[in-house]
Protein backbone atom coordinates (compact mmCIF):
# COMPACT_ATOMS: atom_id res chain seq x y z
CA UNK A 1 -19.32 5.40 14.03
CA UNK A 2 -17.67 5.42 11.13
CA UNK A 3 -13.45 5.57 10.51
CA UNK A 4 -11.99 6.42 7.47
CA UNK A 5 -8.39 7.15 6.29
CA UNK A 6 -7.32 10.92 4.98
CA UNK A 7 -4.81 11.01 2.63
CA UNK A 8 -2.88 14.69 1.44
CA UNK A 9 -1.69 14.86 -1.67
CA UNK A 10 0.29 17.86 -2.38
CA UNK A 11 -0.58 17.25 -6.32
CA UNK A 12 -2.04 14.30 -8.80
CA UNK A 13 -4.44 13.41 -5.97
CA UNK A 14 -6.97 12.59 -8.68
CA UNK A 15 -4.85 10.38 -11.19
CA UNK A 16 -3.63 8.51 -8.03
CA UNK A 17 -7.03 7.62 -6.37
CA UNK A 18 -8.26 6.49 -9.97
CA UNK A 19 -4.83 4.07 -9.86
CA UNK A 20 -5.32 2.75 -6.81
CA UNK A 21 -8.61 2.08 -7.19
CA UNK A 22 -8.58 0.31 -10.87
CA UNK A 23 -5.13 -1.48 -9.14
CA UNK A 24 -6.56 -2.84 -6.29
CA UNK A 25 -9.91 -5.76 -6.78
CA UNK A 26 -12.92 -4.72 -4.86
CA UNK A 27 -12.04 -1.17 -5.12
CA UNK A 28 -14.44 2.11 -6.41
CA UNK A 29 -14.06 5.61 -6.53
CA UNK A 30 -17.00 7.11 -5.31
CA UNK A 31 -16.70 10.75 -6.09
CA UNK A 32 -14.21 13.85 -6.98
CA UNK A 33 -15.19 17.65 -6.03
CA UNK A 34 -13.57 20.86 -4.91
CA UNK A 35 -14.06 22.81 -2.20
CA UNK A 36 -16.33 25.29 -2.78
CA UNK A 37 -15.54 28.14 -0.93
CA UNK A 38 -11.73 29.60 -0.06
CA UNK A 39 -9.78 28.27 2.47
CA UNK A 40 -6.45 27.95 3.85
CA UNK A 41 -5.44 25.65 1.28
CA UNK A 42 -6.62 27.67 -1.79
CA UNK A 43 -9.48 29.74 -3.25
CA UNK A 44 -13.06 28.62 -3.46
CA UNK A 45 -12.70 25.35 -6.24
CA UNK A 46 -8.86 25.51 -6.14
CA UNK A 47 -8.71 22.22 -3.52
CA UNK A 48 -9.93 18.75 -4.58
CA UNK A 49 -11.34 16.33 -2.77
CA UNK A 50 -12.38 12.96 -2.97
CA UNK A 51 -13.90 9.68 -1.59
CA UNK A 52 -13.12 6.11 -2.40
CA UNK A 53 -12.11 2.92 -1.13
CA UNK A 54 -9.81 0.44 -1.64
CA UNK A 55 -10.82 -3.23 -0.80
CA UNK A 56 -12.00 -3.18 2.26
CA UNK A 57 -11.04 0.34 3.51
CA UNK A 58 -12.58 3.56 3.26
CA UNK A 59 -10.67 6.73 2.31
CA UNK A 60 -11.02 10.42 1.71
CA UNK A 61 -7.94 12.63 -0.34
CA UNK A 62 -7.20 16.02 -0.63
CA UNK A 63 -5.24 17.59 -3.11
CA UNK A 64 -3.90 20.76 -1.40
CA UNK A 65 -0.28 21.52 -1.96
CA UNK A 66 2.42 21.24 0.13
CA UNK A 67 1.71 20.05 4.16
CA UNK A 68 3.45 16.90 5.32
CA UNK A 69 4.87 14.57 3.13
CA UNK A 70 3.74 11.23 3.09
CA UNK A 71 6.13 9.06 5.03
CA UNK A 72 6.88 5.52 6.31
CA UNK A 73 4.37 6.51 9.46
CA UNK A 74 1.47 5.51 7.24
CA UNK A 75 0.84 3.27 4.85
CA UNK A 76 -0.98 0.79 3.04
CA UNK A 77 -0.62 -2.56 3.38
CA UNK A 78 -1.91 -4.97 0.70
CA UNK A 79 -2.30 -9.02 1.92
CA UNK A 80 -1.65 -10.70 -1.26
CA UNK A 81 -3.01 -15.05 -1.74
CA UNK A 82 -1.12 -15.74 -4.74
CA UNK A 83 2.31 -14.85 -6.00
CA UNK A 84 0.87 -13.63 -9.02
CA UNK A 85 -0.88 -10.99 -7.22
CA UNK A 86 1.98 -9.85 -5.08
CA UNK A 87 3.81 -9.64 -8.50
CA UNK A 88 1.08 -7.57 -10.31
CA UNK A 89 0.76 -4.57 -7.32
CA UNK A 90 4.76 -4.57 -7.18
CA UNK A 91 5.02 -3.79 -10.49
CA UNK A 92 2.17 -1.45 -10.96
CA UNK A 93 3.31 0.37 -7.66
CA UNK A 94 6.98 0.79 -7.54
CA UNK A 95 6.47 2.38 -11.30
CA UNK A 96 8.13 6.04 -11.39
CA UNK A 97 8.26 5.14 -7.12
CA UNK A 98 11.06 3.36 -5.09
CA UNK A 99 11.42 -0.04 -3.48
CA UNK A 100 12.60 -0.57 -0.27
CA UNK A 101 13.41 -3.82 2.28
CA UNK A 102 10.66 -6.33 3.47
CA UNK A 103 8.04 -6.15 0.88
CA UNK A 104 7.36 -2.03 1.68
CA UNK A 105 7.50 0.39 -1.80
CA UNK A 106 6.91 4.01 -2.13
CA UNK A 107 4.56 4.76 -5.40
CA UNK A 108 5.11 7.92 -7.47
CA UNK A 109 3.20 9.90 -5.33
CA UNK A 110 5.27 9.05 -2.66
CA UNK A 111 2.64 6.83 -0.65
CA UNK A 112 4.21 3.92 1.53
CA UNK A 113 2.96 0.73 0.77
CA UNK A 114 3.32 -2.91 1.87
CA UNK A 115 2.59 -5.60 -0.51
CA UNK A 116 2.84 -9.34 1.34
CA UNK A 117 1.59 -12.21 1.26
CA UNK A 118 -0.99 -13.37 3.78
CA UNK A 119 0.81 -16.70 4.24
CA UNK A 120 3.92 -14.39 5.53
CA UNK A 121 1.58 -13.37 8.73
CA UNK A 122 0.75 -17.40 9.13
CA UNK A 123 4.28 -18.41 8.93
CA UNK A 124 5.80 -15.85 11.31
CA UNK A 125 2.78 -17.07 14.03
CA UNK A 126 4.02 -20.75 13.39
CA UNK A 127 3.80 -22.38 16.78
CA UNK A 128 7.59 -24.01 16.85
CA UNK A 129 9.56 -21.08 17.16
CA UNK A 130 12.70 -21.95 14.64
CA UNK A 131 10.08 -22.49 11.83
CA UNK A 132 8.89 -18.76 12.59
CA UNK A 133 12.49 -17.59 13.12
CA UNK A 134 13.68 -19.20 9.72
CA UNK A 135 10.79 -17.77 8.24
CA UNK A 136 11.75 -14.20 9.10
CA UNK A 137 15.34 -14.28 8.70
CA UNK A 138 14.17 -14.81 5.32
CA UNK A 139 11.65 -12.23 4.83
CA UNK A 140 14.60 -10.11 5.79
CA UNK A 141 16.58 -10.32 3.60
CA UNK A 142 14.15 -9.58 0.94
CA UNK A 143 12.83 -6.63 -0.84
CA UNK A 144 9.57 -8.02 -3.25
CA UNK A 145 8.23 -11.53 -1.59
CA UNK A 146 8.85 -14.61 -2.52
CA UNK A 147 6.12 -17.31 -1.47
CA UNK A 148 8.10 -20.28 -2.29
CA UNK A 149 11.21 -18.71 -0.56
CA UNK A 150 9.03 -18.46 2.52
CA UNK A 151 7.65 -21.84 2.63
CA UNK A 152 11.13 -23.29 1.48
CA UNK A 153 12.20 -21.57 4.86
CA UNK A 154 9.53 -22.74 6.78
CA UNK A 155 10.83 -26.27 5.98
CA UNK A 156 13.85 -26.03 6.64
CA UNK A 157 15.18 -25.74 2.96
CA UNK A 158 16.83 -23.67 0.30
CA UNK A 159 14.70 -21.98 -2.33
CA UNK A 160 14.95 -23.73 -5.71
């Protein structure tokens, strides 16, 4: 068995999956098409499709016009090792999109994302309790990451 994510685009599906995929290390796109025949989404090679992945993940898009629009009930959620690599996504990401609280961005195709960084989920699971609770107190009141801020928190301390 085999699980793979769908994604709808209404439009750009193409220049998006070719983003995401030269954004994000470890990633390929593995093919674009149309569907060949008509359908309820358009006439016979009027509909793209495609098949990629992103890291680890498998994925399928559609570029159909209007359905659903893509909201904060799915998204993707990047787990970053370096500041420097939380920094580069961000930046890429939240171009022509929106940022929101606690590390989440919407890209210019609307598509939630989380960008964090995997010492975040370590932290938060920190056996004593007030370590973890300082740790997210922080994380709240953030919008892009801050390693350093985290582990300052962690300890106890102020950010430099």
């Amino acid at each position: 068995m085999k699980v793979t994510q769908h994604l709808w685009f209404e439009k750009g599906m193409e220049d998006a999956v070719r983003f995401y995929t030269g954004l994000v290390p470890g990633s390929s796109l593995s093919w674009v098409s149309t569907v060949p025949a008509d359908n309820p989404s358009g006439p016979a090679d009027g509909v793209k499709i495609a098949a990629f992945t992103l890291g680890d993940q498998r994925y399928m898009a559609i570029e159909a016009g209007p359905l659903d629009p893509f909201n904060h009930s799915f998204s993707i959620m990047v787990e970053c090792e370096s500041q420097a690599e939380i920094d580069r996504l961000w930046e890429a990401l939240k171009e022509g999109g929106s940022v929101e609280q606690c590390g989440w961005l919407k890209d210019r195709w609307g598509l939630s994302w989380q960008i964090t960084p995997r010492r975040l989920g370590e932290l938060m699971r920190d056996a004593d309790r007030e370590t973890a609770r300082r740790v997210t107190e922080a994380m709240l009141k953030m919008v892009k990451f801050d390693i350093a801020t985290l582990e300052a928190a962690a300890n106890g301390e102020t950010a430099r």
